[in-house]
Protein backbone atom coordinates (compact mmCIF):
# COMPACT_ATOMS: atom_id res chain seq x y z
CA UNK A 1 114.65 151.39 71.93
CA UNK A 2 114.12 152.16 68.35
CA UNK A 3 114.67 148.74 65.83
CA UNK A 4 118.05 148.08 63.99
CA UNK A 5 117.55 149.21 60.10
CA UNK A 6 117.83 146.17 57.45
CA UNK A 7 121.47 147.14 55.73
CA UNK A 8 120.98 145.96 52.25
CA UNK A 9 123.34 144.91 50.30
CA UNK A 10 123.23 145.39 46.18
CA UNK A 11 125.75 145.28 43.49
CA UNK A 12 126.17 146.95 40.32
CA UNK A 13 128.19 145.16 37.05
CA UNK A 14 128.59 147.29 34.31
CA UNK A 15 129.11 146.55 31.10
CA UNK A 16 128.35 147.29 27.17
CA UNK A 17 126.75 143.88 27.01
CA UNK A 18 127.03 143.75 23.50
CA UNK A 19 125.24 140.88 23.65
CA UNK A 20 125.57 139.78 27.14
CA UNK A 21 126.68 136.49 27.29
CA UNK A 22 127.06 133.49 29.79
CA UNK A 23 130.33 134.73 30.93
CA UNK A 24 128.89 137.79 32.08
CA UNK A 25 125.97 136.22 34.03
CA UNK A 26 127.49 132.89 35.62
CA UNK A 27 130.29 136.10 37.20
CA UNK A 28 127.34 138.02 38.70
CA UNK A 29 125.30 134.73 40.24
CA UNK A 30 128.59 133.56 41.39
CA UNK A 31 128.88 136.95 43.39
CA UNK A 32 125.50 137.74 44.39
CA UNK A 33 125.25 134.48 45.86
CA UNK A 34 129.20 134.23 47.37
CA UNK A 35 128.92 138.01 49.03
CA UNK A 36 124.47 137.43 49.84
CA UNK A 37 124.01 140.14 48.04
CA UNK A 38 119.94 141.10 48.37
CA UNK A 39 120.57 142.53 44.48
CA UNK A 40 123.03 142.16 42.02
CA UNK A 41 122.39 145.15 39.47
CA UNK A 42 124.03 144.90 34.94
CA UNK A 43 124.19 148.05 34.57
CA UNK A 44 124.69 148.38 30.45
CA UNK A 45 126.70 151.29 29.13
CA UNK A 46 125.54 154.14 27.15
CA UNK A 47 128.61 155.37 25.48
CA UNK A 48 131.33 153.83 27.74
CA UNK A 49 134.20 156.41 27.82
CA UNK A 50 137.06 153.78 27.38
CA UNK A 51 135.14 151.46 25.04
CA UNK A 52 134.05 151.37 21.55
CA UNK A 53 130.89 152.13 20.48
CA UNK A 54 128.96 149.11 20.89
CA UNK A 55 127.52 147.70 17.74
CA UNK A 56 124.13 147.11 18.65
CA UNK A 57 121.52 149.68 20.04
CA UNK A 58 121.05 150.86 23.75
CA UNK A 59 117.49 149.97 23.38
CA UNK A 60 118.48 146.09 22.16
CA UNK A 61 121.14 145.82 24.80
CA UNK A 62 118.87 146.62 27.29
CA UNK A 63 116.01 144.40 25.74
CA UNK A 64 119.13 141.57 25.65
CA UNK A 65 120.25 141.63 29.21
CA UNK A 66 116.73 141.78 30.43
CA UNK A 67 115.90 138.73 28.75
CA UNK A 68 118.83 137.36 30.30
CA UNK A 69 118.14 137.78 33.74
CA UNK A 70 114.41 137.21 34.03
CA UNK A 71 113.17 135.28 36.80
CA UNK A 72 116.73 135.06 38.24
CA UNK A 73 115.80 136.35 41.86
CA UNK A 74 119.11 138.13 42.64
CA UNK A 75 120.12 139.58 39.22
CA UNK A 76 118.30 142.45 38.03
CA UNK A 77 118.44 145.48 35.00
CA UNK A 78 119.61 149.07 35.68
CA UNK A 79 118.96 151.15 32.68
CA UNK A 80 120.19 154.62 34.63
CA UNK A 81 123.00 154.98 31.70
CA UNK A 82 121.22 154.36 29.15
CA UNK A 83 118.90 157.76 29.87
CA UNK A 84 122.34 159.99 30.07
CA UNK A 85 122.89 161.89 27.04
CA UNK A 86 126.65 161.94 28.07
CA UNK A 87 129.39 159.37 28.45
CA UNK A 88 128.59 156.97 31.11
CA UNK A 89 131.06 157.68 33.97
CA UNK A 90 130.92 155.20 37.07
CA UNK A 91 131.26 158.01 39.59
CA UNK A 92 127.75 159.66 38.37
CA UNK A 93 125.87 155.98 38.69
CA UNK A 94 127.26 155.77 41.84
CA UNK A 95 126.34 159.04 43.31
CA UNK A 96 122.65 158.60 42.03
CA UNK A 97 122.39 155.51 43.31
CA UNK A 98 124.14 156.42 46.60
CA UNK A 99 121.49 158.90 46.74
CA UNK A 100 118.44 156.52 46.49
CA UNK A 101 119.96 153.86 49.27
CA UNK A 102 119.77 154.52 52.79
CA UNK A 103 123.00 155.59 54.68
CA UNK A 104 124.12 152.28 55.73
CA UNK A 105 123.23 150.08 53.02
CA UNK A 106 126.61 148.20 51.51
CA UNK A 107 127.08 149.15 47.67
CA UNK A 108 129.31 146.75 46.02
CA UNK A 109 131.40 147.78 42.56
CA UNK A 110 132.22 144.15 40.57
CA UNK A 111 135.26 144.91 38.34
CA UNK A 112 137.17 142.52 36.61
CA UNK A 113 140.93 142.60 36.92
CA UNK A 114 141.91 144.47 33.94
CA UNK A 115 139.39 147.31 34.46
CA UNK A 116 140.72 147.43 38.01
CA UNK A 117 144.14 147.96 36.36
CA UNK A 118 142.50 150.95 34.47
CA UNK A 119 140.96 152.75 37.67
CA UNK A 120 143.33 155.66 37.22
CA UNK A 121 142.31 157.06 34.09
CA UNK A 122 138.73 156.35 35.16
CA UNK A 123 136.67 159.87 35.94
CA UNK A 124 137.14 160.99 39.37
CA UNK A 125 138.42 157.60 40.20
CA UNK A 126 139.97 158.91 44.17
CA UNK A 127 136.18 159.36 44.53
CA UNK A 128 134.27 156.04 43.70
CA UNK A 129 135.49 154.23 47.29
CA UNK A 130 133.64 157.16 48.79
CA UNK A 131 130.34 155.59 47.63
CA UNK A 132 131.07 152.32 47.27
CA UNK A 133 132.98 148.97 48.12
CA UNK A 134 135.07 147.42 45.57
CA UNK A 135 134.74 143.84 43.97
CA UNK A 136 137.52 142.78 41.90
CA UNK A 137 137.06 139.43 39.94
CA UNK A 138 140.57 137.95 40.02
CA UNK A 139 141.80 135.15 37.67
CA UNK A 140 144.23 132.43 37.94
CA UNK A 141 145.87 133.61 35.01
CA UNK A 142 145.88 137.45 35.60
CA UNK A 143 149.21 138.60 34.11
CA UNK A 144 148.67 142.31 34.20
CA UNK A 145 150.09 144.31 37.41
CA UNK A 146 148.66 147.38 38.72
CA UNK A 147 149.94 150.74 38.47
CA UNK A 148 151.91 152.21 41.17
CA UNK A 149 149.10 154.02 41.96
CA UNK A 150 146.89 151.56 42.95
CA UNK A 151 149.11 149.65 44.68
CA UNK A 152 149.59 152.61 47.39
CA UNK A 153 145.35 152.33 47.52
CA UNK A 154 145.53 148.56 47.84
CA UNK A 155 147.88 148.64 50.89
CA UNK A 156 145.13 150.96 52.82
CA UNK A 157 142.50 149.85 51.47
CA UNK A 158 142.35 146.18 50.89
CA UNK A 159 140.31 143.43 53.30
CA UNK A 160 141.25 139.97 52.48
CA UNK A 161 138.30 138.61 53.19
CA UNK A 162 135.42 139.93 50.95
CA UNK A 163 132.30 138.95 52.69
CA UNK A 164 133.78 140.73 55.44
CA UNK A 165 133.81 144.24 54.07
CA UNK A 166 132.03 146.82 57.02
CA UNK A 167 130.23 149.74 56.98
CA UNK A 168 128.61 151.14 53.42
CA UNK A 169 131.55 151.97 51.30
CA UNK A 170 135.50 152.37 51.60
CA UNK A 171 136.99 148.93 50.87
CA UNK A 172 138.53 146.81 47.94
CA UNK A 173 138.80 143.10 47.83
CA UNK A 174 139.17 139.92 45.78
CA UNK A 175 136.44 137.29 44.70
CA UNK A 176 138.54 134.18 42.90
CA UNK A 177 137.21 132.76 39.88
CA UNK A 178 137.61 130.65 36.97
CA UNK A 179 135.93 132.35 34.24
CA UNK A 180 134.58 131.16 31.24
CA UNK A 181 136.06 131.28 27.91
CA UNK A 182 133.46 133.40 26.54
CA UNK A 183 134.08 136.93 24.69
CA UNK A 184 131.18 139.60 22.94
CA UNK A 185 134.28 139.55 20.30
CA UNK A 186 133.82 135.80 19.69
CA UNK A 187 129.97 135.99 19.94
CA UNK A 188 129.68 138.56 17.31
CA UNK A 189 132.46 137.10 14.87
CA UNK A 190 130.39 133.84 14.85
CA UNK A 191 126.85 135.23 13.80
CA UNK A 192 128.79 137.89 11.61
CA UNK A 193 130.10 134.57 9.72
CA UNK A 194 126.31 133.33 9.99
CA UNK A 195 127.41 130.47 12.88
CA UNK A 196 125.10 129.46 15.74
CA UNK A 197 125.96 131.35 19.36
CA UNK A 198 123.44 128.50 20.90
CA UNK A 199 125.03 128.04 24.30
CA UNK A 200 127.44 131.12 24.73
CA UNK A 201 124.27 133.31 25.32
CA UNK A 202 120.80 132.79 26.81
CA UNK A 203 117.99 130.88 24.88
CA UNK A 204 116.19 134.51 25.38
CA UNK A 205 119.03 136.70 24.13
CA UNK A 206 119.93 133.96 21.37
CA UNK A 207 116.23 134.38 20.22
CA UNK A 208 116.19 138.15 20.35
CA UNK A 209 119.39 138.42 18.01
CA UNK A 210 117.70 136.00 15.41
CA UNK A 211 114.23 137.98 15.91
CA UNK A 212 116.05 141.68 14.83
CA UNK A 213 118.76 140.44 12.59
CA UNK A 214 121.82 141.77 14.80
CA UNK A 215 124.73 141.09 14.59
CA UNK A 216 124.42 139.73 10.83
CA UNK A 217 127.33 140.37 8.48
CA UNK A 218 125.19 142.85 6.33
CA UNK A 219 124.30 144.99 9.72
């Protein structure tokens, strides 16, 4: 009788990260460790299709986020979108990375609520629950409802319990949390005016802006 395989399970939380901040990184620990995730993947955006262009690099994003996350067992740096020479579209990360796990492992999309909202004019968006589970960070003080068309995918797809989600892909549910009041908008807007961002981000990020000037008023 052969041995049962090991199902991993690994997450992937996209972003511009422009610079990733606290917020950002006390959501993903939160999940990795709520759902036991063996790997919780930020997965910064290239050129994100519904996003402006972020102000920084791809290259200093990327150096910013890994900062961030080293020696944080569970949270690790996908740089897949940053080697696209093409808008970064969810359903192509997925299918790679569908492609490298084994057929049972659990993929896990983290969303917050408003991109959730946005699903429909996402790129093949029917297709990503194909490839994936779905992750939605909900808020106490979400006031935004979703389309009509998601609420016809909520009522046959939706488990209310999250850490119950089965097989690899095919299901959407809720994590609850209070988020911090922390925005890239804020974070930028403060060292633009030549104020401290000590505390919002990482010592290692914090040091990284001040090492290549970003973010300065004159940039």
């Amino acid at each position: 009788m052969s041995e049962p395989v090991a199902v991993r399970r690994v997450g992937i939380l996209g972003g511009t990260f422009d610079p990733v901040h606290i917020g950002h990184l006390r959501s993903a620990l939160e999940v990795a460790e709520f759902m036991r995730l063996d790997e919780l993947r930020l997965l910064p955006n290239a050129r994100p299709p519904h996003r402006d262009t972020p102000q920084v690099s791809a290259q200093d994003r990327l150096a910013m986020v890994r900062g961030a996350v080293a020696g944080v067992g569970c949270l690790s740096v996908d740089d897949r979108e940053l080697a696209r020479d093409k808008p970064s579209y969810t359903i192509d990360t997925l299918e790679s990375l569908r492609a490298e796990l084994n057929t049972h492992d659990q993929l896990f999309l983290v969303l917050g609520w408003d991109a959730f909202c946005g699903l429909p004019s996402w790129h093949r968006w029917e297709e990503l629950l194909q490839h994936c589970h779905i992750l939605v960070l909900q808020r106490p003080d979400a006031d935004v409802e979703p389309p009509d068309a998601l609420r016809n995918l909520l009522a046959a797809r939706s488990q209310s319990d999250p850490t119950a989600m089965s097989g690899p892909a095919g299901h959407i549910s809720f994590v609850w949390q209070t988020p911090l009041a922390v925005s890239a908008t804020q974070i930028r807007q403060l060292l633009a005016s030549g104020k401290s961002a000590r505390f919002l981000v990482p010592d290692a990020v914090l040091a990284y802006i001040e090492a290549h000037d970003l973010y300065r008023a004159s940039n």
